[in-house]
N, C-alpha and C. Protein backbone atom coordinates (compact mmCIF):
# COMPACT_ATOMS: atom_id res chain seq x y z
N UNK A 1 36.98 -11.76 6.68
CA UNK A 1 36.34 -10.61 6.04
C UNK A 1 35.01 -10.35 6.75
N UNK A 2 34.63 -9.45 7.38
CA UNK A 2 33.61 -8.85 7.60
C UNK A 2 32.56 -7.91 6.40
N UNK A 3 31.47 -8.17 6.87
CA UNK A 3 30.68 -7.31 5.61
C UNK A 3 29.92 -6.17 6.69
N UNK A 4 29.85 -5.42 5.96
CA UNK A 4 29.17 -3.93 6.91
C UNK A 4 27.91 -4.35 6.55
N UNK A 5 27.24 -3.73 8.05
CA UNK A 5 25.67 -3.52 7.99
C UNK A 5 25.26 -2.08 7.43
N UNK A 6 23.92 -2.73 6.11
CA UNK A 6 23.60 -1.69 5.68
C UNK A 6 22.34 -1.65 6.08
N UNK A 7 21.86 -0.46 7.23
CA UNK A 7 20.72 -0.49 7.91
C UNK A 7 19.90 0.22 6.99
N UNK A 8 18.46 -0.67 6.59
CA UNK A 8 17.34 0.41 5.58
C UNK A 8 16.30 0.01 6.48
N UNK A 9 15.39 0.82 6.16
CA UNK A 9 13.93 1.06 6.75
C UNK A 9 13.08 1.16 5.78
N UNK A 10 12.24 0.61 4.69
CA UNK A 10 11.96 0.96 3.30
C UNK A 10 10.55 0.13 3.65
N UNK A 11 9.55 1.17 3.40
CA UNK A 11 8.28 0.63 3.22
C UNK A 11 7.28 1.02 2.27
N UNK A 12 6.78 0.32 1.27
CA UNK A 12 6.23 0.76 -0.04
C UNK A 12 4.50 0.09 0.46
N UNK A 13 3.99 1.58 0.33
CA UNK A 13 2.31 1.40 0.52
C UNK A 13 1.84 1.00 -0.76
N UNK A 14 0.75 -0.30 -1.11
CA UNK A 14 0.42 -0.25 -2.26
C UNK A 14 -1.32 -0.65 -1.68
N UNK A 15 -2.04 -0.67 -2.82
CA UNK A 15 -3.59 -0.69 -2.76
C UNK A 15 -3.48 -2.43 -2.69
N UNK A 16 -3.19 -3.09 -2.91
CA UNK A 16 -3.11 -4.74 -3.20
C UNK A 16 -1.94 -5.18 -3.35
N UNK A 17 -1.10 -5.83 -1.85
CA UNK A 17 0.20 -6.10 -1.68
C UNK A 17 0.08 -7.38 -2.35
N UNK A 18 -0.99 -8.43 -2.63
CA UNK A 18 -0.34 -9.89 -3.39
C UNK A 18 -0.50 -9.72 -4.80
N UNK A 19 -1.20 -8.40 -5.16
CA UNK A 19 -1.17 -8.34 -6.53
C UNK A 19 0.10 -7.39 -6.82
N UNK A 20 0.72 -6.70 -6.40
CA UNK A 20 1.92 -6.30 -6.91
C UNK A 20 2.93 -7.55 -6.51
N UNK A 21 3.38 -8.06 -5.09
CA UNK A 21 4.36 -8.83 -5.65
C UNK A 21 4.23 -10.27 -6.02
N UNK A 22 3.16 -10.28 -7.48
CA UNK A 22 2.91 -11.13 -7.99
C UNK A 22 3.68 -10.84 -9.58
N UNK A 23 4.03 -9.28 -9.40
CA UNK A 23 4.54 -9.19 -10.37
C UNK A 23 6.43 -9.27 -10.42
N UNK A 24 6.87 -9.44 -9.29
CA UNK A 24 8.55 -9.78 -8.93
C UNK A 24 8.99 -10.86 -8.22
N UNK A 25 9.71 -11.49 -8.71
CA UNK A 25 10.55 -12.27 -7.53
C UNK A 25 10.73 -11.80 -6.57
N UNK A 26 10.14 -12.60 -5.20
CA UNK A 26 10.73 -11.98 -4.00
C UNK A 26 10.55 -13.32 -2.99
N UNK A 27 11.42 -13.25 -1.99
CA UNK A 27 11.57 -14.07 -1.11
C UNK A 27 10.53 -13.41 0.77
N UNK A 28 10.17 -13.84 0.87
CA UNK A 28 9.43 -13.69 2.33
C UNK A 28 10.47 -13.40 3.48
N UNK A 29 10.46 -12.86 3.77
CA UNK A 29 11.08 -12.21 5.30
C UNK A 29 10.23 -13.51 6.14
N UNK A 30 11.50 -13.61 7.54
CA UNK A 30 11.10 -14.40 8.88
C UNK A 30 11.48 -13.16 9.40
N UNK A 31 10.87 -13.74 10.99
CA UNK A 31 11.64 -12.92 11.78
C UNK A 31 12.39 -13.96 13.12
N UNK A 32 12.38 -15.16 12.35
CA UNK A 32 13.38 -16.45 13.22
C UNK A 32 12.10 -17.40 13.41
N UNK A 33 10.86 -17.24 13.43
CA UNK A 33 10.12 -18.11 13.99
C UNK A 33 8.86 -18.54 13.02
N UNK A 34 8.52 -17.20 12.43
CA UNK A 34 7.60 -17.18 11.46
C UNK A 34 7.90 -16.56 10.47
N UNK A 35 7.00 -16.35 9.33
CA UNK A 35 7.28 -15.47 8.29
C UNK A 35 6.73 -13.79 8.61
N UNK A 36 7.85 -13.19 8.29
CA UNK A 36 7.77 -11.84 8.77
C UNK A 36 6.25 -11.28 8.04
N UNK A 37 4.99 -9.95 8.68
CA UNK A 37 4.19 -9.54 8.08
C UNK A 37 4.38 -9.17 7.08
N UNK A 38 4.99 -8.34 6.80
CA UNK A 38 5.26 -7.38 5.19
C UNK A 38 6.68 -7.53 4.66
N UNK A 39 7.54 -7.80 5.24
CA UNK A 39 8.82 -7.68 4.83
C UNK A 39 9.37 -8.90 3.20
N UNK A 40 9.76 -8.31 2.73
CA UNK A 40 10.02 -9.16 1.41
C UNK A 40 11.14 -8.89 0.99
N UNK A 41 12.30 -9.31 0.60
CA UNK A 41 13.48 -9.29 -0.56
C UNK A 41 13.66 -9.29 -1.82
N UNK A 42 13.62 -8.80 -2.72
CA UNK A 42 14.10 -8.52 -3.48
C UNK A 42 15.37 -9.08 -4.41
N UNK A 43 15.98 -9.26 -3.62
CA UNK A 43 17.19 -9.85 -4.24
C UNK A 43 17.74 -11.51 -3.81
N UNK A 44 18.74 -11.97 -4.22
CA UNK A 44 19.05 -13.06 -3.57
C UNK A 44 19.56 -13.14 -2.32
N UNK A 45 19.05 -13.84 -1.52
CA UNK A 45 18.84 -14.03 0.35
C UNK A 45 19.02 -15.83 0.22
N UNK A 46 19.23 -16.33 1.70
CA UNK A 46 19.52 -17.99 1.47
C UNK A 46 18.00 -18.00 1.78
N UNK A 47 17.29 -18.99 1.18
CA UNK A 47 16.28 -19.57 1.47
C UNK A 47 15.62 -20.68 1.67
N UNK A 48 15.14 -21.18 2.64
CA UNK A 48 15.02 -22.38 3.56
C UNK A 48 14.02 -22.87 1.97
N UNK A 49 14.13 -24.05 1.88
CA UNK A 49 14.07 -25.02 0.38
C UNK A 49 12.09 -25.96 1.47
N UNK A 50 12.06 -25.96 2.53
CA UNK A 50 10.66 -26.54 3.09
C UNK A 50 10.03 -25.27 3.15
N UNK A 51 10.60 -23.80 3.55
CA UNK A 51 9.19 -22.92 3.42
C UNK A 51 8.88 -21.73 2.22
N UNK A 52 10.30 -21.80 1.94
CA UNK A 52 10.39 -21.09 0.50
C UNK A 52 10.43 -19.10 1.05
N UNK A 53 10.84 -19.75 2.45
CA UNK A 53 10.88 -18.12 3.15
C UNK A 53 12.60 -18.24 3.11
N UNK A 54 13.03 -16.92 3.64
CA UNK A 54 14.25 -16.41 3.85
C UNK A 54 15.01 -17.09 5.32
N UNK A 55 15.99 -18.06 5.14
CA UNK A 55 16.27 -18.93 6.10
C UNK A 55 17.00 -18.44 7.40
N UNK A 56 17.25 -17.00 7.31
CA UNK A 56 17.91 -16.20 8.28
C UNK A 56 16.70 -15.46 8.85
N UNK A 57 16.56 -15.08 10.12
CA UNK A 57 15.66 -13.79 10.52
C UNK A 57 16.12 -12.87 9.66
N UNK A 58 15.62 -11.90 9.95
CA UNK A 58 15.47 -10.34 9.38
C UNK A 58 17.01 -9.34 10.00
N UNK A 59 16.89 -9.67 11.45
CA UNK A 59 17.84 -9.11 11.74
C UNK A 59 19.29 -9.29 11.14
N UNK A 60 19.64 -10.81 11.69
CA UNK A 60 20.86 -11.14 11.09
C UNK A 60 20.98 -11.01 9.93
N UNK A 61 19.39 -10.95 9.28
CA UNK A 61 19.67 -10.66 7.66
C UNK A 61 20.66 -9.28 6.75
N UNK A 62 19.92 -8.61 8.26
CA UNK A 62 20.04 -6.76 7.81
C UNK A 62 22.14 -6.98 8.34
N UNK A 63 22.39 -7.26 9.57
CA UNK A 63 23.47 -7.30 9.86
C UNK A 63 24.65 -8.11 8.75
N UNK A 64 24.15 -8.77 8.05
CA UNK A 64 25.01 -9.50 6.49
C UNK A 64 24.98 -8.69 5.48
N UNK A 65 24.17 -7.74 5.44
CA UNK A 65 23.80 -7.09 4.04
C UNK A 65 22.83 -6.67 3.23
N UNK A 66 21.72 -8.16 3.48
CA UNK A 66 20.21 -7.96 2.91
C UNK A 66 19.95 -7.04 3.44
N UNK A 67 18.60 -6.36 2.53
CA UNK A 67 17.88 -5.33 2.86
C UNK A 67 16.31 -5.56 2.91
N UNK A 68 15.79 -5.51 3.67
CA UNK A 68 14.50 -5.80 3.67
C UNK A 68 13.57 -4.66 3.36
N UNK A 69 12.26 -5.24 2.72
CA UNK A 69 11.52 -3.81 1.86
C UNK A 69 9.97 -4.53 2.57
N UNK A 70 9.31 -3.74 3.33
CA UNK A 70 8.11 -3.77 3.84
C UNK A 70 7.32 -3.07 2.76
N UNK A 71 6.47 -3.77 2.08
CA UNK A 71 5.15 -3.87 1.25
C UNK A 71 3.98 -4.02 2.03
N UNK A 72 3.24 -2.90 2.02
CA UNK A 72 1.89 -2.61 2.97
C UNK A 72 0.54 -2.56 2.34
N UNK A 73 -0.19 -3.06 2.24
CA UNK A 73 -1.61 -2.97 2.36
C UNK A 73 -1.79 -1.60 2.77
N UNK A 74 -2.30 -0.75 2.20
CA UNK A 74 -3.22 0.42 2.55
C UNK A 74 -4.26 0.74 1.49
N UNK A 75 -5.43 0.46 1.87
CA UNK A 75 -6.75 0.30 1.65
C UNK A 75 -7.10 1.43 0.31
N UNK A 76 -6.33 2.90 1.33
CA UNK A 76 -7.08 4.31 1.07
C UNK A 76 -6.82 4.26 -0.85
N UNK A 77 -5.47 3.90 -0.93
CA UNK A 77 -5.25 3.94 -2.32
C UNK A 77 -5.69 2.98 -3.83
N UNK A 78 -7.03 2.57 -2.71
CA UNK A 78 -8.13 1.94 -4.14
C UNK A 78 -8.98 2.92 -4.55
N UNK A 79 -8.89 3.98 -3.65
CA UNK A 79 -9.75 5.46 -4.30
C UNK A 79 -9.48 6.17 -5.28
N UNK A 80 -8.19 6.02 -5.25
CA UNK A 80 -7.66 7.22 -6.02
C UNK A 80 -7.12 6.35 -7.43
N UNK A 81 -7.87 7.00 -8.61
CA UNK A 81 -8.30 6.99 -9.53
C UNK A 81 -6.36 6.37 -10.93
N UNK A 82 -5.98 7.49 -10.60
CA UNK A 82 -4.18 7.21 -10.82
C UNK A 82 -3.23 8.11 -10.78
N UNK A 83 -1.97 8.61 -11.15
CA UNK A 83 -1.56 9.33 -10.67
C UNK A 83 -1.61 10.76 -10.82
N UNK A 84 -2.47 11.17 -11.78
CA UNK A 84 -2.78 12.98 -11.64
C UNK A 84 -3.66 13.03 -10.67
N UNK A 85 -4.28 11.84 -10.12
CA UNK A 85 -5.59 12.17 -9.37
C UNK A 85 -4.88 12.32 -7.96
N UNK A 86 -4.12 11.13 -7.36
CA UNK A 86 -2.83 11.46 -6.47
C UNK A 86 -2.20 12.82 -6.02
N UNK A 87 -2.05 13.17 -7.10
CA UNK A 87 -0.89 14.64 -7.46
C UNK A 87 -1.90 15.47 -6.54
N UNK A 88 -2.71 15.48 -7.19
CA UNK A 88 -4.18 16.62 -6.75
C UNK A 88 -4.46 16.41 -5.41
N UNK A 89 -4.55 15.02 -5.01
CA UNK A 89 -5.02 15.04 -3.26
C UNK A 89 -3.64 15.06 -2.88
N UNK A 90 -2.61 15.03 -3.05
CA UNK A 90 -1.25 15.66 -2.41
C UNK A 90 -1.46 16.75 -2.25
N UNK A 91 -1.36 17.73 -3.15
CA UNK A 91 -1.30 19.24 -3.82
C UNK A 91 -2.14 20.27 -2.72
N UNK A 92 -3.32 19.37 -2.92
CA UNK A 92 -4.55 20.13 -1.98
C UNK A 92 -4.34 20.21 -0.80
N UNK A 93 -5.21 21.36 -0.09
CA UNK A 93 -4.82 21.67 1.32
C UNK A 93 -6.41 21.37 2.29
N UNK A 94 -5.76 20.22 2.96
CA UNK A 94 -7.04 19.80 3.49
C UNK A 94 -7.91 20.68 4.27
N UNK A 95 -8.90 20.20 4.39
CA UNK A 95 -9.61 21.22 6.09
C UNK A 95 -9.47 20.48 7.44
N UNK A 96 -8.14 21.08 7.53
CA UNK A 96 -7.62 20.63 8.89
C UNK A 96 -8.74 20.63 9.83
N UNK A 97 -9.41 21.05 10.31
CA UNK A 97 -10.29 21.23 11.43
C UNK A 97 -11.21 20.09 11.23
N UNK A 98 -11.18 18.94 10.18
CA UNK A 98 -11.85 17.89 10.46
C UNK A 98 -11.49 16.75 11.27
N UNK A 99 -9.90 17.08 11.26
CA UNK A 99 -9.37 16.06 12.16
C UNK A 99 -9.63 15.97 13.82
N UNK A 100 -10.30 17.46 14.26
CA UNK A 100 -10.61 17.48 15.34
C UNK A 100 -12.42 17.22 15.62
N UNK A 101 -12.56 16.31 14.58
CA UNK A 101 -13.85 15.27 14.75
C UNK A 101 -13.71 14.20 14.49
N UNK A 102 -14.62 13.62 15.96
CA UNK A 102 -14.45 12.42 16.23
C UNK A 102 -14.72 11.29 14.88
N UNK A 103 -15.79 11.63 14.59
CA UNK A 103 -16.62 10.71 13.42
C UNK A 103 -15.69 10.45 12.19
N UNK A 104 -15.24 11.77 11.87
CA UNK A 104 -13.98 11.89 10.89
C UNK A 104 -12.77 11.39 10.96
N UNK A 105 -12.34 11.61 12.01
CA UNK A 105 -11.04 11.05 12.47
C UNK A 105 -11.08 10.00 12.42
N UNK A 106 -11.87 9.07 13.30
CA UNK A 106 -12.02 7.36 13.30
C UNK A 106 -11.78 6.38 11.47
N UNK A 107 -12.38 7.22 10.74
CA UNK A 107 -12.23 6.87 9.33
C UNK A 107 -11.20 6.74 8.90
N UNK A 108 -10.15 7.41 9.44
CA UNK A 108 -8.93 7.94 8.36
C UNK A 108 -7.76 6.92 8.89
N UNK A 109 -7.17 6.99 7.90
CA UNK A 109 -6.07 6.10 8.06
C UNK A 109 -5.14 6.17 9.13
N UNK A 110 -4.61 5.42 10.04
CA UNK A 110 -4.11 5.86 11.00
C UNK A 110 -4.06 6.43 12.06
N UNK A 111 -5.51 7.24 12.14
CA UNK A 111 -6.04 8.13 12.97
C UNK A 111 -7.15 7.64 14.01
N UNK A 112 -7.70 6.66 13.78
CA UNK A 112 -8.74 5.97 14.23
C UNK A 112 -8.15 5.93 16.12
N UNK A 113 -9.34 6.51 16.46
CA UNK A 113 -9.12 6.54 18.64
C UNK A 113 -7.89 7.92 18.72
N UNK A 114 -7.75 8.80 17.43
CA UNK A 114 -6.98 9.77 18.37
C UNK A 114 -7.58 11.35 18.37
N UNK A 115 -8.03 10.91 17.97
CA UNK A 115 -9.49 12.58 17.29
C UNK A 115 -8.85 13.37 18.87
N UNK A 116 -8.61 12.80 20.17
CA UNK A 116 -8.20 13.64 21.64
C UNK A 116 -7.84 14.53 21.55
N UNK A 117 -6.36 13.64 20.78
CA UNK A 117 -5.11 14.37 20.34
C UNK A 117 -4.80 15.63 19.27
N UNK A 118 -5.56 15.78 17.99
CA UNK A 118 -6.04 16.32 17.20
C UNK A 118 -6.55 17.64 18.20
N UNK A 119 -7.68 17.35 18.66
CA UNK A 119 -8.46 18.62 19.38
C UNK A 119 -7.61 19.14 20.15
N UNK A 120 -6.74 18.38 20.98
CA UNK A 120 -5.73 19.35 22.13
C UNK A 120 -4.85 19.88 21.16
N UNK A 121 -4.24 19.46 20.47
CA UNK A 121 -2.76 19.88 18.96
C UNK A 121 -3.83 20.95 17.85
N UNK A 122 -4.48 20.20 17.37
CA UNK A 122 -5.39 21.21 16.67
C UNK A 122 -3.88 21.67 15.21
N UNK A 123 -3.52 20.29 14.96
CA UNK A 123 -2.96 20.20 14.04
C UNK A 123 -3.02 21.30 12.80
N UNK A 124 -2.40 21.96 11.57
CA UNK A 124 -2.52 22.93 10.93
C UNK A 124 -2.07 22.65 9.54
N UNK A 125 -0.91 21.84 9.48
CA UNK A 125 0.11 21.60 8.32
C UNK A 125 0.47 20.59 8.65
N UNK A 126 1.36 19.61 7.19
CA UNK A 126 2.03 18.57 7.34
C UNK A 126 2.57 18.34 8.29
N UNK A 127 3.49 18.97 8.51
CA UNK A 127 5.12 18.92 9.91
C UNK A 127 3.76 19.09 11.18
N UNK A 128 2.96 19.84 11.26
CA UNK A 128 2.27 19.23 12.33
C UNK A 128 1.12 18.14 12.86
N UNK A 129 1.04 17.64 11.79
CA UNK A 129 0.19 16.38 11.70
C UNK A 129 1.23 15.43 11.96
N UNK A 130 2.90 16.01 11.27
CA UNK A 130 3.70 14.24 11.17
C UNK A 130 3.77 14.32 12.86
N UNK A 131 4.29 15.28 13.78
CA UNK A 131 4.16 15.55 15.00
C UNK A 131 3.21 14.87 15.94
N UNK A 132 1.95 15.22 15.57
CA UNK A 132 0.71 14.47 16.24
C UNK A 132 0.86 13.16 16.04
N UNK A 133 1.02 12.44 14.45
CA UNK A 133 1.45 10.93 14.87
C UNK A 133 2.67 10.11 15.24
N UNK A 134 3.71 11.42 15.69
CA UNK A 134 4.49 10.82 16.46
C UNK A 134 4.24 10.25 18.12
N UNK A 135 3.68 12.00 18.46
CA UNK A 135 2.98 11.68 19.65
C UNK A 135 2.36 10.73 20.22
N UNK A 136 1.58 9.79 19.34
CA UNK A 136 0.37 9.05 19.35
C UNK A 136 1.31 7.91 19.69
N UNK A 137 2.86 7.68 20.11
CA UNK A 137 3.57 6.53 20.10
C UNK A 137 4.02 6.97 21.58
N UNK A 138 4.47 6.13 22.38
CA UNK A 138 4.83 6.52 23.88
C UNK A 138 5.44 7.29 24.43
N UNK A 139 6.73 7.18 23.82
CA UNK A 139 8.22 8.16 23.80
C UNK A 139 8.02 9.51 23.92
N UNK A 140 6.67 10.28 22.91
CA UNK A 140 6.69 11.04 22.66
C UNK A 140 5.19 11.87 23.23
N UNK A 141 4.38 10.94 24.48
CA UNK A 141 2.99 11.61 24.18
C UNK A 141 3.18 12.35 25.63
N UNK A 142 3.97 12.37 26.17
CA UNK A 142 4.17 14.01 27.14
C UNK A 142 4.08 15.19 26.60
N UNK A 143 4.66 15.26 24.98
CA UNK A 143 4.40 16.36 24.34
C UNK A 143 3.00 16.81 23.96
N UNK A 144 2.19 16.03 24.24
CA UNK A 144 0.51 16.39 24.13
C UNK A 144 0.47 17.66 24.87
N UNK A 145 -0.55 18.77 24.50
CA UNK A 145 -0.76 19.68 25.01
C UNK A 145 0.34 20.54 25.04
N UNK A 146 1.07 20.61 24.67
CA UNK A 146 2.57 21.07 25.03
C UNK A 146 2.62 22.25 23.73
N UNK A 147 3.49 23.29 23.64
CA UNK A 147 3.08 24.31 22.69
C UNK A 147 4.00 23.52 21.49
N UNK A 148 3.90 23.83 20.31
CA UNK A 148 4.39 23.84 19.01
C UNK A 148 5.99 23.93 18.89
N UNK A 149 5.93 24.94 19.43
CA UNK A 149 7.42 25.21 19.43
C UNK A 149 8.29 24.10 20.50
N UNK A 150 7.89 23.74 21.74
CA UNK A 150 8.77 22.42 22.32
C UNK A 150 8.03 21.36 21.78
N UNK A 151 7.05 20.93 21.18
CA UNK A 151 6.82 19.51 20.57
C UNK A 151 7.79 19.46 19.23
N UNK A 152 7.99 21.25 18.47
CA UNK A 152 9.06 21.15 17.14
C UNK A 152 10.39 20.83 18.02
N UNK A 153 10.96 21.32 18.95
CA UNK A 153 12.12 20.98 19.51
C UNK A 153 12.40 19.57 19.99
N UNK A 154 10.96 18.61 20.25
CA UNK A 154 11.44 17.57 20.77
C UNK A 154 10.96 16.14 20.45
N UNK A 155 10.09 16.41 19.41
CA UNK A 155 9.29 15.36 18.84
C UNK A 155 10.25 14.20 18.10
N UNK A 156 11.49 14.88 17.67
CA UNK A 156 12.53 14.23 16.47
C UNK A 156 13.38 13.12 17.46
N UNK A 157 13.82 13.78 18.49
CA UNK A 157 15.14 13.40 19.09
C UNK A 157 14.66 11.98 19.59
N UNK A 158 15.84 11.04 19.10
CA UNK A 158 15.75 9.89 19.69
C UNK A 158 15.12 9.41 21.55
N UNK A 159 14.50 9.00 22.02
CA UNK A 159 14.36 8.98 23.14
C UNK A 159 15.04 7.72 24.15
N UNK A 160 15.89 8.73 25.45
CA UNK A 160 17.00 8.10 25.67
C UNK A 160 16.72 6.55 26.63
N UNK A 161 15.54 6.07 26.68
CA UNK A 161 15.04 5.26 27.66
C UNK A 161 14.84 3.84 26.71
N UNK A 162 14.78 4.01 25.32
CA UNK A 162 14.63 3.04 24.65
C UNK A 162 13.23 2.62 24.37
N UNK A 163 12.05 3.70 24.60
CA UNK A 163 10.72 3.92 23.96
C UNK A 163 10.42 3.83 22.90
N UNK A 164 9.21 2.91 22.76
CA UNK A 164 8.79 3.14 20.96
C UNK A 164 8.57 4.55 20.87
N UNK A 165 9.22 5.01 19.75
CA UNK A 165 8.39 6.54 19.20
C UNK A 165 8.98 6.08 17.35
N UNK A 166 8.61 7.58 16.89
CA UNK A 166 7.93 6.98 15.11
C UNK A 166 9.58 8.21 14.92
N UNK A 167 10.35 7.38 13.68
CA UNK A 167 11.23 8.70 13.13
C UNK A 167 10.14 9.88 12.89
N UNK A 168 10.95 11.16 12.00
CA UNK A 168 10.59 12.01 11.43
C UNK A 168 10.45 11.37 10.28
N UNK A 169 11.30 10.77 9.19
CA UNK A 169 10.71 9.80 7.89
C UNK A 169 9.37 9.01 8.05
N UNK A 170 9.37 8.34 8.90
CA UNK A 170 7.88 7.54 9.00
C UNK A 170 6.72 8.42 9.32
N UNK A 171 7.19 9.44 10.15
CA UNK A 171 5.82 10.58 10.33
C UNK A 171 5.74 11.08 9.48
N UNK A 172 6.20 11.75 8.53
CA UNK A 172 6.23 12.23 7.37
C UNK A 172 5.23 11.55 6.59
N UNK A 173 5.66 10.40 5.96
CA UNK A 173 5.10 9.80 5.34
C UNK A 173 3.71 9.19 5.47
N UNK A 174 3.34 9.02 6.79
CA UNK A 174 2.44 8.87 7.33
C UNK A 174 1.43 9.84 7.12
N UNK A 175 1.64 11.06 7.65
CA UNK A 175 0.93 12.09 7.88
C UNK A 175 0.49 12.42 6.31
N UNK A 176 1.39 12.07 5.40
CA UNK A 176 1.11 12.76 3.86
C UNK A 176 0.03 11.57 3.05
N UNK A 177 0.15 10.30 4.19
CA UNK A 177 -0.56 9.36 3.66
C UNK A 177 -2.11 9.97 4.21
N UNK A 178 -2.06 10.33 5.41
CA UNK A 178 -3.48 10.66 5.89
C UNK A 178 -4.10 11.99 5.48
N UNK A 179 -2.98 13.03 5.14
CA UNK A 179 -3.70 14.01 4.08
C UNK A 179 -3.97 13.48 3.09
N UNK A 180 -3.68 12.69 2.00
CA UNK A 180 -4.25 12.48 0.84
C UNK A 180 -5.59 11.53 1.11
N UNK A 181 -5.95 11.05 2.42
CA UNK A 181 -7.16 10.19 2.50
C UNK A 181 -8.33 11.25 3.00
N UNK A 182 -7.86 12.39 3.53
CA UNK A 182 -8.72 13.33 4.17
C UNK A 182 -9.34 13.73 2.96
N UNK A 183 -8.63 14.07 1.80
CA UNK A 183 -8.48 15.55 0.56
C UNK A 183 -9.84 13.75 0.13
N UNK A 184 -9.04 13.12 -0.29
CA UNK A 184 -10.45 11.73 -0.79
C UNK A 184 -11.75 11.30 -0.32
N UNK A 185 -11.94 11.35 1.09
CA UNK A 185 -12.31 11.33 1.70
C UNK A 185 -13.86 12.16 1.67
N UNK A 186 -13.34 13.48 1.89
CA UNK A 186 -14.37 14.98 1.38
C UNK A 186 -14.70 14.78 -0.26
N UNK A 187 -13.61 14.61 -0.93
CA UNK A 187 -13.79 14.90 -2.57
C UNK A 187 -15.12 13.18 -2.74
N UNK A 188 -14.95 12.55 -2.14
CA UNK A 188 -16.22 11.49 -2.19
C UNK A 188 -17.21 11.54 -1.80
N UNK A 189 -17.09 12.51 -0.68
CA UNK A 189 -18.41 13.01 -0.19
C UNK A 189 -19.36 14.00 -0.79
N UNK A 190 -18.58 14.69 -1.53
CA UNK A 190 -18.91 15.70 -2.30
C UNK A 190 -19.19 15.20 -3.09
N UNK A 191 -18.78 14.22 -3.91
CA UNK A 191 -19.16 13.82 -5.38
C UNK A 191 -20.51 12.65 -5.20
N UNK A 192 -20.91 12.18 -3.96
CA UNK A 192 -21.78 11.32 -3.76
C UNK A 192 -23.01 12.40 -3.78
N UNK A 193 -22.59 13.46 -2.79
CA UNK A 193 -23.98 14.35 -2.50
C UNK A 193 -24.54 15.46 -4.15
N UNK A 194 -23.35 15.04 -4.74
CA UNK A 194 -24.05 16.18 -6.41
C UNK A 194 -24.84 15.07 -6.70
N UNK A 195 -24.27 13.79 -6.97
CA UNK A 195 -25.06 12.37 -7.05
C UNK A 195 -26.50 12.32 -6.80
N UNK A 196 -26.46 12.85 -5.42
CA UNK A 196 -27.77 12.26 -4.80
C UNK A 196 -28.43 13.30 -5.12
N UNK A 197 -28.32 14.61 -5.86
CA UNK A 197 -29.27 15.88 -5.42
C UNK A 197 -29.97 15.75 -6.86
């Protein structure tokens, strides 16, 4: 009997990764040698009884069946207050044109050393921010400078050389992570300077 591989990619951003999975059973991801950074299980996996990690790598894990769930540390979401406050820095429409400063850019999540890229793209909307941090990965940074319309035609497509580049799901998500730190970001600045006046 063979079991099919069920390939997932699943990564859950939280403000304090040992304080949430302090609240579930979960087993530690390897990746054959060590214990994997973020990766955790969920469910029952074999687990080595001396490290109390998952006794298979990750891979062979994924190729049996397990599914591995990457739990991330991201900082930005100790700002935000709870989830109507969320909703609102989703909702809102940033001022794009900060990303094409340096000082600004360096701050933000993810963005830190690409403010370049920003100023040449001069980013506008989501789908073109997820774009810019695709770019920012190898596969894909010929498309720098390149118009909108061939970076929309070519930013997605797998690249045939076997280059790191970022899906469209991970840019996505990414990019919606760094708008909601921008929209926080300003809304703190603002609320420090009524503060101070």
């Amino acid at each position: 009997m063979s079991i099919k591989s069920v390939v997932t990619d699943i990564d859950i951003d939280v403000p304090n990764r040992d304080a949430v999975l302090s609240l579930f059973p979960h087993v530690i991801a390897n990746n054959g040698k060590v214990k994997h950074n973020t990766g955790v299980y969920f469910h029952k996996v074999p687990v080595n009884p001396m490290t109390g990690r998952c006794s298979i790598d990750y891979d062979t894990a994924e190729d049996l069946g397990y599914f591995k769930i990457d739990v991330l540390n991201v900082s930005i979401y100790k700002g935000v207050r709870d989830e109507d406050h969320l909703i609102t820095l989703v909702d809102r429409e940033p001022i794009w044109e900060l990303l094409e400063e340096e000082e600004f850019c360096n701050i933000l999540f993810h963005m830190r050393g690409h403010h370049t890229i920003c100023q040449k793209m001069k980013p506008k909307n989501l789908e073109q921010l997820a774009a810019v941090l695709a770019m920012i990965r190898p596969a894909k940074r010929y498309l720098i400078g390149k118009s909108w319309k061939k970076v929309m035609d070519e930013v997605w497509q797998p690249p045939s050389n076997g280059e790191y580049y970022f899906k469209k799901s991970h840019s996505f998500g990414y990019s919606l992570a760094v708008k909601v730190h921008m929209n926080l970001l300003v809304e703190q600045f603002l609320e420090n300077k009524i503060k101070n006046e």
